[in-house]
PDB file of N, CA and C in Angstrom:
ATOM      1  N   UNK A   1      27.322-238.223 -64.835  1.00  0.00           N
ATOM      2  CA  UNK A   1      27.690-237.000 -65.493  1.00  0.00           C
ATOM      3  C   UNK A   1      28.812-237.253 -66.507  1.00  0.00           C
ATOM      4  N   UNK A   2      30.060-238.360 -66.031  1.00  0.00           N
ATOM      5  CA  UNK A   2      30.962-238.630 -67.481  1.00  0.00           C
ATOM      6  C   UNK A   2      30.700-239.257 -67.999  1.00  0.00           C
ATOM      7  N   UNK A   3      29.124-239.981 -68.632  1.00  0.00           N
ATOM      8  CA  UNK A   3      28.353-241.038 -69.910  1.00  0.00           C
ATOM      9  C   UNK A   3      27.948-239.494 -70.239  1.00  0.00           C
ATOM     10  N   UNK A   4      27.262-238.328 -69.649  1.00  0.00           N
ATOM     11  CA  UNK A   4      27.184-237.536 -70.379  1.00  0.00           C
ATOM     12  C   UNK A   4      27.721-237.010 -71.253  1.00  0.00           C
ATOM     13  N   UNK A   5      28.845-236.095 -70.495  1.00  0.00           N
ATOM     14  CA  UNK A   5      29.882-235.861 -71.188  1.00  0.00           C
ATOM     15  C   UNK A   5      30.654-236.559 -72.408  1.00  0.00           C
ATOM     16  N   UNK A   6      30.764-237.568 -72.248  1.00  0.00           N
ATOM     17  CA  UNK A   6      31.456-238.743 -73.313  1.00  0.00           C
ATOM     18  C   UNK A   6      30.016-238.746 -73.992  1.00  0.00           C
ATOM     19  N   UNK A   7      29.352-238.876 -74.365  1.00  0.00           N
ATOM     20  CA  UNK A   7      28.133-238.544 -75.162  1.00  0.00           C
ATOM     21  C   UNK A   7      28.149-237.568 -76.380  1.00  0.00           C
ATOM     22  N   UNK A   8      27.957-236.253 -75.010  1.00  0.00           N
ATOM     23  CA  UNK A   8      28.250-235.059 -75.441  1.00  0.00           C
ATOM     24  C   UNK A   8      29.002-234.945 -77.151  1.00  0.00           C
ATOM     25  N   UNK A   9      30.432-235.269 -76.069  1.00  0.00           N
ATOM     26  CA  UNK A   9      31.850-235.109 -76.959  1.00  0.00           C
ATOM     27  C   UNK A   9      31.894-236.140 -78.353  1.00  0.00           C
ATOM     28  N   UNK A  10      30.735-237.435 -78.124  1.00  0.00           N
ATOM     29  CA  UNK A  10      31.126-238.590 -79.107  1.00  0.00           C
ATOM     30  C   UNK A  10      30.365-237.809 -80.405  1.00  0.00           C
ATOM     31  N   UNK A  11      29.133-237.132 -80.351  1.00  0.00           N
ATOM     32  CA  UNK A  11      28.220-236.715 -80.882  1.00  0.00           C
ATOM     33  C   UNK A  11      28.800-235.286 -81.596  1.00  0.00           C
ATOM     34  N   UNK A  12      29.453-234.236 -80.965  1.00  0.00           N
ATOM     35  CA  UNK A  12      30.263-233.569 -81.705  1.00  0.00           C
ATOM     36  C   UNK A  12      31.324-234.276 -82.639  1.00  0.00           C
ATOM     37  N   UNK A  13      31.981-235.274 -82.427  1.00  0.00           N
ATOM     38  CA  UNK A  13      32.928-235.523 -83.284  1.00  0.00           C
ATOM     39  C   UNK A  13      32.410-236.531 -84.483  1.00  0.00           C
ATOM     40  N   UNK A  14      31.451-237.107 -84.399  1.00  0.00           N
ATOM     41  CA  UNK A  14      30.377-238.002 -85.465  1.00  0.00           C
ATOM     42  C   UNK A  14      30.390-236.794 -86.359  1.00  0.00           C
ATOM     43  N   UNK A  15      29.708-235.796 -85.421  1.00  0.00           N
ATOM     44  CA  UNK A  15      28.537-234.617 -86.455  1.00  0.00           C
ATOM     45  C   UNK A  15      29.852-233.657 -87.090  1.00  0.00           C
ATOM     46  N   UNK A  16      30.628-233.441 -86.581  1.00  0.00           N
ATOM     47  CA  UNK A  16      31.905-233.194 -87.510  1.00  0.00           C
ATOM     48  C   UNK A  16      32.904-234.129 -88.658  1.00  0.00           C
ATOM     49  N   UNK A  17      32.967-235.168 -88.718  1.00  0.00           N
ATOM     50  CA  UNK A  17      32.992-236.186 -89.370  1.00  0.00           C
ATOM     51  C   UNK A  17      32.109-236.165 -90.386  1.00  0.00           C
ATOM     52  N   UNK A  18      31.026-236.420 -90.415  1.00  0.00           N
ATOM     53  CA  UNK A  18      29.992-236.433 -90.991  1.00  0.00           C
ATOM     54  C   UNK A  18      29.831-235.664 -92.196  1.00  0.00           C
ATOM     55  N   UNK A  19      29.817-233.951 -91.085  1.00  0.00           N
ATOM     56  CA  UNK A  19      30.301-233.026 -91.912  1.00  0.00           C
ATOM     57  C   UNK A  19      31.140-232.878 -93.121  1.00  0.00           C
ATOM     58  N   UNK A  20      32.425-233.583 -92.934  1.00  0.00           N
ATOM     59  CA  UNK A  20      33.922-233.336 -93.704  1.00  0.00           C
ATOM     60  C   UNK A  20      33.180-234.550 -94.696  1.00  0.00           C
ATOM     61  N   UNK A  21      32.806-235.337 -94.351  1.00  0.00           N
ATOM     62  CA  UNK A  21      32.602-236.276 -95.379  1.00  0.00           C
ATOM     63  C   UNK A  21      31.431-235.837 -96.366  1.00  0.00           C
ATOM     64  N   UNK A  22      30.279-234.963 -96.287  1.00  0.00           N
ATOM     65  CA  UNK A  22      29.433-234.634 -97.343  1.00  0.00           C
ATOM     66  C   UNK A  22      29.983-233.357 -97.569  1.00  0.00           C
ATOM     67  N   UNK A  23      30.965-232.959 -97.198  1.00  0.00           N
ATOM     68  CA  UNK A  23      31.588-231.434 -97.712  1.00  0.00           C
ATOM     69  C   UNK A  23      32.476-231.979 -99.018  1.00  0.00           C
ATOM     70  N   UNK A  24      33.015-233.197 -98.563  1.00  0.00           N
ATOM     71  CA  UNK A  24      34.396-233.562 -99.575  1.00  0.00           C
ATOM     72  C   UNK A  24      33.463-234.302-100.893  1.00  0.00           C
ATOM     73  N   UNK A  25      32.609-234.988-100.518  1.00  0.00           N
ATOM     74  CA  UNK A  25      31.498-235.787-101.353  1.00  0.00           C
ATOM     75  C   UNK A  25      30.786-234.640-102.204  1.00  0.00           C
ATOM     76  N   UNK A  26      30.205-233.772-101.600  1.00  0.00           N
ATOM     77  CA  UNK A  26      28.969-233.127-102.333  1.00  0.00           C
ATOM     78  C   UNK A  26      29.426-231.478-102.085  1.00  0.00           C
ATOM     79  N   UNK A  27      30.563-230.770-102.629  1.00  0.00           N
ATOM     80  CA  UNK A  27      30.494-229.546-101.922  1.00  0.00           C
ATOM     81  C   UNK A  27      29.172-227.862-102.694  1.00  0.00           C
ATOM     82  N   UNK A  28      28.878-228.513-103.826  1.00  0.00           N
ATOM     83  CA  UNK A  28      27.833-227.345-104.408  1.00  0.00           C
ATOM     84  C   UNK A  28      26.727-227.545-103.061  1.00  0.00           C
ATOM     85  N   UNK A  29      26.523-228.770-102.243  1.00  0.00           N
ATOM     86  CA  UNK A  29      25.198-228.697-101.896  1.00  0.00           C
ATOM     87  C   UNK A  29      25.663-228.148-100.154  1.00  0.00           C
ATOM     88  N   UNK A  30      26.826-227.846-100.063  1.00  0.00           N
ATOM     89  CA  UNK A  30      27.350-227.237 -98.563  1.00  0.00           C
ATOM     90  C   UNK A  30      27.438-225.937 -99.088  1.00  0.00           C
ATOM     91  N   UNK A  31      28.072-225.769 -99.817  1.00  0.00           N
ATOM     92  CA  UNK A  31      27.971-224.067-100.534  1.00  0.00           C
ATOM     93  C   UNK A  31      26.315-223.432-100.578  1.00  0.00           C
ATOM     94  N   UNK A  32      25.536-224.258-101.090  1.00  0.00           N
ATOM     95  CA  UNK A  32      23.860-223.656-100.928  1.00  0.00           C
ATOM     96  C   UNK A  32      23.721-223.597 -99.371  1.00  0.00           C
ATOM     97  N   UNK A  33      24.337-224.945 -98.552  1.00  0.00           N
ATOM     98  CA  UNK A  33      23.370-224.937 -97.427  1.00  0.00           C
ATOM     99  C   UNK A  33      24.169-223.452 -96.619  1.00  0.00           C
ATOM    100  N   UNK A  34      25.121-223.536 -96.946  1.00  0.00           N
ATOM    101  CA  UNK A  34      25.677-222.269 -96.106  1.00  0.00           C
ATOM    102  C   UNK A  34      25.373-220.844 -96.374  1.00  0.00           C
ATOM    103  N   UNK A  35      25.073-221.011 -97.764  1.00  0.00           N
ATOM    104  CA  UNK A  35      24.515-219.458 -98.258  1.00  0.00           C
ATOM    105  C   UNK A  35      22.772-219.528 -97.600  1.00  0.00           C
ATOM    106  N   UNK A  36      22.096-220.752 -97.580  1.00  0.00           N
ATOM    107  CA  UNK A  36      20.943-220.424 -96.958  1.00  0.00           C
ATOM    108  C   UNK A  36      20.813-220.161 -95.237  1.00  0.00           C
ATOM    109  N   UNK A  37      21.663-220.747 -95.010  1.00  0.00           N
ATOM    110  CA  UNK A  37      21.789-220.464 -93.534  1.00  0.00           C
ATOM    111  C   UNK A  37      22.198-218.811 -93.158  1.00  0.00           C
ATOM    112  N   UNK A  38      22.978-218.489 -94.325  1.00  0.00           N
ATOM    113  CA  UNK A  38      23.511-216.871 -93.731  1.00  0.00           C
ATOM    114  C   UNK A  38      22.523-215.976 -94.247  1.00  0.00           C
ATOM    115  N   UNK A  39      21.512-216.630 -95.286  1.00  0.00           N
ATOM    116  CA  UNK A  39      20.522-215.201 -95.595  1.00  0.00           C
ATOM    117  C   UNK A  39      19.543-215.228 -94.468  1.00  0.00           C
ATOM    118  N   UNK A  40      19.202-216.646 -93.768  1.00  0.00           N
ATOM    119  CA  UNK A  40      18.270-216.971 -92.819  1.00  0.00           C
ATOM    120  C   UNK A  40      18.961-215.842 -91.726  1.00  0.00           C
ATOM    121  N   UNK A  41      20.273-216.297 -91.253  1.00  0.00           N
ATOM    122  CA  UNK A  41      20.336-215.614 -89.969  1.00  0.00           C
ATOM    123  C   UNK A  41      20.441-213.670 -90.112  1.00  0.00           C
ATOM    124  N   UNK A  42      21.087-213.414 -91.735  1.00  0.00           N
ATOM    125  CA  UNK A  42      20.502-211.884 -92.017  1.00  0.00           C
ATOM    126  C   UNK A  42      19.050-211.501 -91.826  1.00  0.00           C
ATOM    127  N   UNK A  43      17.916-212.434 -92.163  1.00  0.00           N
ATOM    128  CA  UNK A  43      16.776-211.832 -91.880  1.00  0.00           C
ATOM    129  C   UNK A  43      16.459-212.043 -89.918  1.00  0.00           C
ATOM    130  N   UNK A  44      16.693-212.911 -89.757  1.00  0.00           N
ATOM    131  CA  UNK A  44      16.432-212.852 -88.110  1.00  0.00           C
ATOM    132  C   UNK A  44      17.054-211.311 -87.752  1.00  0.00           C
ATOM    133  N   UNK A  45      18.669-211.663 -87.975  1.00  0.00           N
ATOM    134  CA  UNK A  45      18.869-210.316 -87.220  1.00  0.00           C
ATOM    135  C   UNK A  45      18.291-208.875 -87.640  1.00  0.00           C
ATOM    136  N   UNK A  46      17.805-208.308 -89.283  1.00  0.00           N
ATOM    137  CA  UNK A  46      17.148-207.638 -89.468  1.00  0.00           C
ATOM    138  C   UNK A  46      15.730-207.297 -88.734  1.00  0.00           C
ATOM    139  N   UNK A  47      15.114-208.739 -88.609  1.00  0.00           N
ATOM    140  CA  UNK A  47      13.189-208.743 -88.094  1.00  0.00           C
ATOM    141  C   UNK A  47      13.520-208.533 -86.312  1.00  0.00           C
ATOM    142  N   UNK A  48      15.329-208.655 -85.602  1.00  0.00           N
ATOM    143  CA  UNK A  48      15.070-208.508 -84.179  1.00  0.00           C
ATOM    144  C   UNK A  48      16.009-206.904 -84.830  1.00  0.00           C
ATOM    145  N   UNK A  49      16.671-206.359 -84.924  1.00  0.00           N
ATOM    146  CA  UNK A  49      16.891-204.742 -85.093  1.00  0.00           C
ATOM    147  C   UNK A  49      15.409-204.311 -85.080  1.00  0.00           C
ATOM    148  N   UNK A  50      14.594-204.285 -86.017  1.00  0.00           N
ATOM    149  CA  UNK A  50      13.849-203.246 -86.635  1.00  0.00           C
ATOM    150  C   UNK A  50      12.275-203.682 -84.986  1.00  0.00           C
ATOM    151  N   UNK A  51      12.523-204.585 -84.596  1.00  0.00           N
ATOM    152  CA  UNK A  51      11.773-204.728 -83.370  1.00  0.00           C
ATOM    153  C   UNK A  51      11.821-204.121 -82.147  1.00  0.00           C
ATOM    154  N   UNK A  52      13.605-203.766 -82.314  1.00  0.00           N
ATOM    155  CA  UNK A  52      13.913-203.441 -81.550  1.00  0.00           C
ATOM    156  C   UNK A  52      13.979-201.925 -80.889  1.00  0.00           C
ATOM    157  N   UNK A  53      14.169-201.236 -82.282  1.00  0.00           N
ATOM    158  CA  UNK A  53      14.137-200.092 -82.873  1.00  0.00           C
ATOM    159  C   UNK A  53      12.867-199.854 -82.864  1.00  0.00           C
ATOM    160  N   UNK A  54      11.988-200.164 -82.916  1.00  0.00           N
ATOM    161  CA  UNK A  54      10.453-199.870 -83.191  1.00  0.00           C
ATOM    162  C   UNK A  54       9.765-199.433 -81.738  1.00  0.00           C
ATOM    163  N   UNK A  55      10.468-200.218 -80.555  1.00  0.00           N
ATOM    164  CA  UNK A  55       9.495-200.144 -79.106  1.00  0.00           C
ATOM    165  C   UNK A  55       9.986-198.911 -78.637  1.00  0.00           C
ATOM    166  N   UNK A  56      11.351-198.104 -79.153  1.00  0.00           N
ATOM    167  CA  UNK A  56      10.956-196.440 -79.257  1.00  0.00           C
ATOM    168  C   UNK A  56      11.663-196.343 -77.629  1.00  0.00           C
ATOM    169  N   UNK A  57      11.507-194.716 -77.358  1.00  0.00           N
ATOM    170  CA  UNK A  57      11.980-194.913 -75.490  1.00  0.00           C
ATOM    171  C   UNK A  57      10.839-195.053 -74.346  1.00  0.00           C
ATOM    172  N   UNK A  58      11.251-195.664 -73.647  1.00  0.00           N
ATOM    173  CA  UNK A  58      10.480-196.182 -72.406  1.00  0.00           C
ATOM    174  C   UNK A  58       9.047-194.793 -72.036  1.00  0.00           C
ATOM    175  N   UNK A  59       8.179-194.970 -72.070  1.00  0.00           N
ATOM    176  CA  UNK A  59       6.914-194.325 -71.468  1.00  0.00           C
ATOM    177  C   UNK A  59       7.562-193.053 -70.191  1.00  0.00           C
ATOM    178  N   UNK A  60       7.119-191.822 -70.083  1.00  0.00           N
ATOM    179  CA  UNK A  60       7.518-191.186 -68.924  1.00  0.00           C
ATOM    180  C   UNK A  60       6.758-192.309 -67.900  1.00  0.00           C
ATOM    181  N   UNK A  61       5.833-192.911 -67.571  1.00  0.00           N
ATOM    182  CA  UNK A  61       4.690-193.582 -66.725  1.00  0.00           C
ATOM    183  C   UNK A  61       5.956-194.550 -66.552  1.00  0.00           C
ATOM    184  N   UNK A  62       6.830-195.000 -67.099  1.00  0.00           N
ATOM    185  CA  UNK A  62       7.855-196.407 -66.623  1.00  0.00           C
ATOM    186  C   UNK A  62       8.856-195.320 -65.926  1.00  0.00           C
ATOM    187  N   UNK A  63       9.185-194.459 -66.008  1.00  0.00           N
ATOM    188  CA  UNK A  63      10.063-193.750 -65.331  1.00  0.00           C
ATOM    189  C   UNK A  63       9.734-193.832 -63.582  1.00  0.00           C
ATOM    190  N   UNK A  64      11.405-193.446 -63.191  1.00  0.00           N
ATOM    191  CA  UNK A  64      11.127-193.714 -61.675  1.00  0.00           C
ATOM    192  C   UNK A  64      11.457-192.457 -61.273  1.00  0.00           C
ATOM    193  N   UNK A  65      10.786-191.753 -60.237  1.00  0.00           N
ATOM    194  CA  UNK A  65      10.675-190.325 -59.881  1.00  0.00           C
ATOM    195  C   UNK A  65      11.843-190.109 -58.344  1.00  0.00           C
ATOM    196  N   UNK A  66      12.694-189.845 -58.457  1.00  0.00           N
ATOM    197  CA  UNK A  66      12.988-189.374 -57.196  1.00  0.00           C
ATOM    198  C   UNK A  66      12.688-188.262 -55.762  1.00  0.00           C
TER     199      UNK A  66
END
């Protein structure tokens, strides 16, 4: 379980590294990737609202009768 962990943790700090280094290298192409990532996660959360909103209130037939 601590080769995991030390894994884990080595792999976050690469992929952050990594990060800082094509942010400082290339930043127009972190500026796109971040604007595409936030219109992506606006439409998810739009297509789960309007799904959500759509299934309306529960059937009287799902109701529980006392």
């Amino acid at each position: 379980m601590l080769k995991t962990v030390g894994a884990i943790a080595g792999g976050v700090f690469v992929g952050a590294l990594v990060m800082e280094i094509v942010r400082t290298k290339c930043p127009d192409t972190m500026d796109k990737f971040y604007a595409k990532l936030g219109s992506l996660s606006t439409a998810i959360k739009g297509g789960f609202l309007e799904g959500y909103r759509s299934t309306g209130k529960p059937s009287e037939s799902a109701e529980v009768t006392a």
